[in-house]
N, C-alpha and C. Protein backbone atom coordinates (compact mmCIF):
# COMPACT_ATOMS: atom_id res chain seq x y z
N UNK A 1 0.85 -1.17 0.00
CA UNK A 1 0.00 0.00 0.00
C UNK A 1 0.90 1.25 0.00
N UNK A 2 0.67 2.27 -0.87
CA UNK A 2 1.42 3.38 -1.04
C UNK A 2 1.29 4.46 -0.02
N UNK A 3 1.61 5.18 -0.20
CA UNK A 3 1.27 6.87 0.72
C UNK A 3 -0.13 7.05 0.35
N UNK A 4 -0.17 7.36 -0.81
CA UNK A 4 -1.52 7.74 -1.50
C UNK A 4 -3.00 6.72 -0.84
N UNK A 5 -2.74 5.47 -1.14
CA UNK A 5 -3.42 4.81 -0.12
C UNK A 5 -4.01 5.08 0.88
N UNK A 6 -2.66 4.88 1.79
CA UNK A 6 -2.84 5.07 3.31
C UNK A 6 -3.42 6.43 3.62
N UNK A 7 -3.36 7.85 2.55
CA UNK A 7 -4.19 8.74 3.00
C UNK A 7 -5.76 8.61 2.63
N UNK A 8 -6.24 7.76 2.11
CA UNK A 8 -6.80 7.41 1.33
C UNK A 8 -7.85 7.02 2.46
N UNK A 9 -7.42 5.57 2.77
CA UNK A 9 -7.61 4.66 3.66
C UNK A 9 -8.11 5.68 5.21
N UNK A 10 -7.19 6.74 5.52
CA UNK A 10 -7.60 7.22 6.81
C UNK A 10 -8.56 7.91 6.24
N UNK A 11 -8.79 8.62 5.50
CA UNK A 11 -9.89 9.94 5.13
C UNK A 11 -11.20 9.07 5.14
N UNK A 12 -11.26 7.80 4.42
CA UNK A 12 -12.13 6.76 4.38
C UNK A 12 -12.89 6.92 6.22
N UNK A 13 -11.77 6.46 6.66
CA UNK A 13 -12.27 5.92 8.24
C UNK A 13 -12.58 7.32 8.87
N UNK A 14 -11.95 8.31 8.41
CA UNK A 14 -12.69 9.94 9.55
C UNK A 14 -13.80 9.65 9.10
N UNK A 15 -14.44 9.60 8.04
CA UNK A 15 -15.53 10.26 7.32
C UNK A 15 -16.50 8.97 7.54
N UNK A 16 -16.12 7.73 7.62
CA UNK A 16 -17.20 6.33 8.01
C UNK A 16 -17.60 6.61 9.26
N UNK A 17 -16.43 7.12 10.43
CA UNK A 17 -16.72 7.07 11.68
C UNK A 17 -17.40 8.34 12.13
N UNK A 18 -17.65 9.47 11.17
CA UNK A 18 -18.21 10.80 11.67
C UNK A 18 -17.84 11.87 12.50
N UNK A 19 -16.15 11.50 12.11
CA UNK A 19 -15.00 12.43 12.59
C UNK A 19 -14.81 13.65 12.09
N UNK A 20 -15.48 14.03 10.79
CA UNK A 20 -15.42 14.70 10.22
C UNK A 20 -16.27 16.25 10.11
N UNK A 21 -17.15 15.51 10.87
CA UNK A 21 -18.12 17.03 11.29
C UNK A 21 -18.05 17.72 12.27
N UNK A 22 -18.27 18.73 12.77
CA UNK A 22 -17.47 19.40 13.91
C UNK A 22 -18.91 19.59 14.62
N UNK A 23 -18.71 19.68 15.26
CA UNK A 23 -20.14 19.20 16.88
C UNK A 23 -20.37 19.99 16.95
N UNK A 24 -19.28 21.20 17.64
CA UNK A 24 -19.61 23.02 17.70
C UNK A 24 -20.40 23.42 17.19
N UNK A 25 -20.76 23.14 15.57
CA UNK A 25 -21.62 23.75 14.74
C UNK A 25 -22.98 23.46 15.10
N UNK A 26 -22.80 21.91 15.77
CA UNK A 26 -24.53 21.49 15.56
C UNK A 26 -24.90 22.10 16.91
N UNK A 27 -23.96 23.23 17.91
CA UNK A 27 -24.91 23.65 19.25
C UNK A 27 -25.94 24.59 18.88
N UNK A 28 -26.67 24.80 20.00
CA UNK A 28 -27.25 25.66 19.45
C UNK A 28 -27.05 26.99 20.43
N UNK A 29 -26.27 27.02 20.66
CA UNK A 29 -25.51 28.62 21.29
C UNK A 29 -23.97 28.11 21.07
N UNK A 30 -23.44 29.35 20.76
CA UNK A 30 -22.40 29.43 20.13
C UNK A 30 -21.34 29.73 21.40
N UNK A 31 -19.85 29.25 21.08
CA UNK A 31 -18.85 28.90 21.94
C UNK A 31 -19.03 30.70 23.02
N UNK A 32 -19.11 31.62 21.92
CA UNK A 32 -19.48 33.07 22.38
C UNK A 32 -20.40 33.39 23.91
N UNK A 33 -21.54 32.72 23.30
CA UNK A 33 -22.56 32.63 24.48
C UNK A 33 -21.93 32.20 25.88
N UNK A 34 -21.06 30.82 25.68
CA UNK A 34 -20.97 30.25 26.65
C UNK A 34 -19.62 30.97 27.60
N UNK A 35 -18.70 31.68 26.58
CA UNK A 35 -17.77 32.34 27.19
C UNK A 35 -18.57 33.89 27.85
N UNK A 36 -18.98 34.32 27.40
CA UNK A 36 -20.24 35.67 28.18
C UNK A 36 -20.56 34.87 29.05
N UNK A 37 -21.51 33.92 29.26
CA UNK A 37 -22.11 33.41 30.66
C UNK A 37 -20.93 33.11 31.71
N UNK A 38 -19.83 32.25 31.45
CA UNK A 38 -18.68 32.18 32.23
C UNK A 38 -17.95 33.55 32.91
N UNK A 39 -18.05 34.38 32.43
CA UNK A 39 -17.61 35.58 32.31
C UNK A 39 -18.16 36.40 33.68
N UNK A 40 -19.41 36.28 33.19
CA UNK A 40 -20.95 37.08 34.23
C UNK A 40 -20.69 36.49 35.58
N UNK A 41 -20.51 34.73 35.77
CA UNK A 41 -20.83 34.14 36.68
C UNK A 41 -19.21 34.12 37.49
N UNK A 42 -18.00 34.23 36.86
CA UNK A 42 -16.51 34.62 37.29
C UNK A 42 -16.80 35.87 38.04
N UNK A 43 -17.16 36.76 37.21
CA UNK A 43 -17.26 38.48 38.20
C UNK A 43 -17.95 38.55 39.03
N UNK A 44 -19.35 38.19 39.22
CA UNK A 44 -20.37 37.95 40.03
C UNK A 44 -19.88 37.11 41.46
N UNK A 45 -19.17 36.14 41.20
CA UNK A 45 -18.49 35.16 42.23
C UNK A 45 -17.28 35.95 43.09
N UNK A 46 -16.36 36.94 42.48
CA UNK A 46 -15.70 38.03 42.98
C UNK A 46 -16.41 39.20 43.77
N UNK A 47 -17.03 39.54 43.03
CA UNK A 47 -17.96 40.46 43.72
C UNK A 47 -18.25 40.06 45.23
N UNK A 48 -18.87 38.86 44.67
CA UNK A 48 -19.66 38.02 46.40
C UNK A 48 -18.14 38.44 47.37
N UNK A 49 -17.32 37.67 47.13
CA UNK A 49 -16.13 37.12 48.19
C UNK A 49 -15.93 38.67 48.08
N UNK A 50 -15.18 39.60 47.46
CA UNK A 50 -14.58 41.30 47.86
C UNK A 50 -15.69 41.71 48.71
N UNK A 51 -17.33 41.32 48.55
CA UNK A 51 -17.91 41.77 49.48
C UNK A 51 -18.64 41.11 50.67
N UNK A 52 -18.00 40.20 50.91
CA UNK A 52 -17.69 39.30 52.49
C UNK A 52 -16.81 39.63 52.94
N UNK A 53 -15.50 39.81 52.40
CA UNK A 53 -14.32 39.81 52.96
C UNK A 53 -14.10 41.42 53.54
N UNK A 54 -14.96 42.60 52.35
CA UNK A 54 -15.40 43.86 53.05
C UNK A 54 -16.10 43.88 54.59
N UNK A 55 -16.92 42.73 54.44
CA UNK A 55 -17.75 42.88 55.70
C UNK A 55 -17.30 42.20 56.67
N UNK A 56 -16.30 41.33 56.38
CA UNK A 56 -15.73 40.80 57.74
C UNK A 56 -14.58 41.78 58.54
N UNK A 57 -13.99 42.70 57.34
CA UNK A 57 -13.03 43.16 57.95
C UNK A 57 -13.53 44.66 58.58
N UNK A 58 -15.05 44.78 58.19
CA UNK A 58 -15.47 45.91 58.94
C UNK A 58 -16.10 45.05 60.41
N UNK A 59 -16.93 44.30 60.65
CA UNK A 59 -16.67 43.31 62.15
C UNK A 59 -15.40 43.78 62.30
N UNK A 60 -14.29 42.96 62.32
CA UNK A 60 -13.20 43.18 62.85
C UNK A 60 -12.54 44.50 63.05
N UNK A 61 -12.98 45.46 62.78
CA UNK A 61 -12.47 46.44 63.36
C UNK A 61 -13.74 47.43 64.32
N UNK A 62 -14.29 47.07 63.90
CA UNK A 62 -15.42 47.44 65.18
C UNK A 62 -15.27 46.89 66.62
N UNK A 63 -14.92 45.23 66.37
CA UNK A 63 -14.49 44.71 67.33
C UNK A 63 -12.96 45.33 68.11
N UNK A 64 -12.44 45.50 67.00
CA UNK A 64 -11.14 46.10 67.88
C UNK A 64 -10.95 47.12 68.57
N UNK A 65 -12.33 48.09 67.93
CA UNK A 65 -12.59 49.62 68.69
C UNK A 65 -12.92 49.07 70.14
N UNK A 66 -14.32 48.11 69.84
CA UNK A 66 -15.10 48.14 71.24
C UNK A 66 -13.74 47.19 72.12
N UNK A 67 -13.14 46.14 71.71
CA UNK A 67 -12.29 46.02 72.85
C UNK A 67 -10.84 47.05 73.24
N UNK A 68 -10.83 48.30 72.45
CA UNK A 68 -9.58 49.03 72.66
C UNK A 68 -11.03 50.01 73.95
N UNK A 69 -11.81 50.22 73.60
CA UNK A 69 -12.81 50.90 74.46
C UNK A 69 -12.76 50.09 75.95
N UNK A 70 -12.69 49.01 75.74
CA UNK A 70 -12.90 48.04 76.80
C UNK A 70 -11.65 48.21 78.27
N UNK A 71 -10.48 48.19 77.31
CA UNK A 71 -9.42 48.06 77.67
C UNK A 71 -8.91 49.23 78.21
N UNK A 72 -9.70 50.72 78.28
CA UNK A 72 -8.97 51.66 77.80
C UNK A 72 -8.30 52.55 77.42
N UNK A 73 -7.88 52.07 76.01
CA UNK A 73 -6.85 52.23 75.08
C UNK A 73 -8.03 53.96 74.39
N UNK A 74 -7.29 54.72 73.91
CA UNK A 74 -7.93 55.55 73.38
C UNK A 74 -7.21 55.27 71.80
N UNK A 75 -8.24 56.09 70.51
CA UNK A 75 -7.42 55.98 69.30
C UNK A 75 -7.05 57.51 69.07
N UNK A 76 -5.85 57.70 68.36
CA UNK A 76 -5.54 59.13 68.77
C UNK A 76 -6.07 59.72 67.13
């Protein structure tokens, strides 16, 4: 069997086995869509945590007033 063949022979088997069509096409929202939704739900998920981590570190310094009050410590 030659070169010619053997390319022959594989193009045969992509195209028997249905290797040849690209899936992407048959979605029905496009790779686009799905990178925008990933996108929305990445920033949205930041958002959350910058604004927990805002609110914990305002607790924690409230707490540190009322125990410098406790203690007290004045803030100058």
């Amino acid at each position: 069997m030659d070169e010619l063949d053997k390319q022959e022979a594989i193009r045969q088997f992509i195209v028997s086995n249905g290797l040849d069509t690209d899936l992407l096409d048959e979605r029905d929202e496009a790779l686009e869509a799905w990178r925008l939704k990933w996108e929305g739900l990445a920033k949205g998920f930041m958002n959350y945590l910058q604004d927990r981590f805002s609110a914990i570190e305002q607790r924690l310094d409230g707490l540190e007033q009322l125990e410098g009050k406790r203690c007290g410590y004045r803030e100058d």
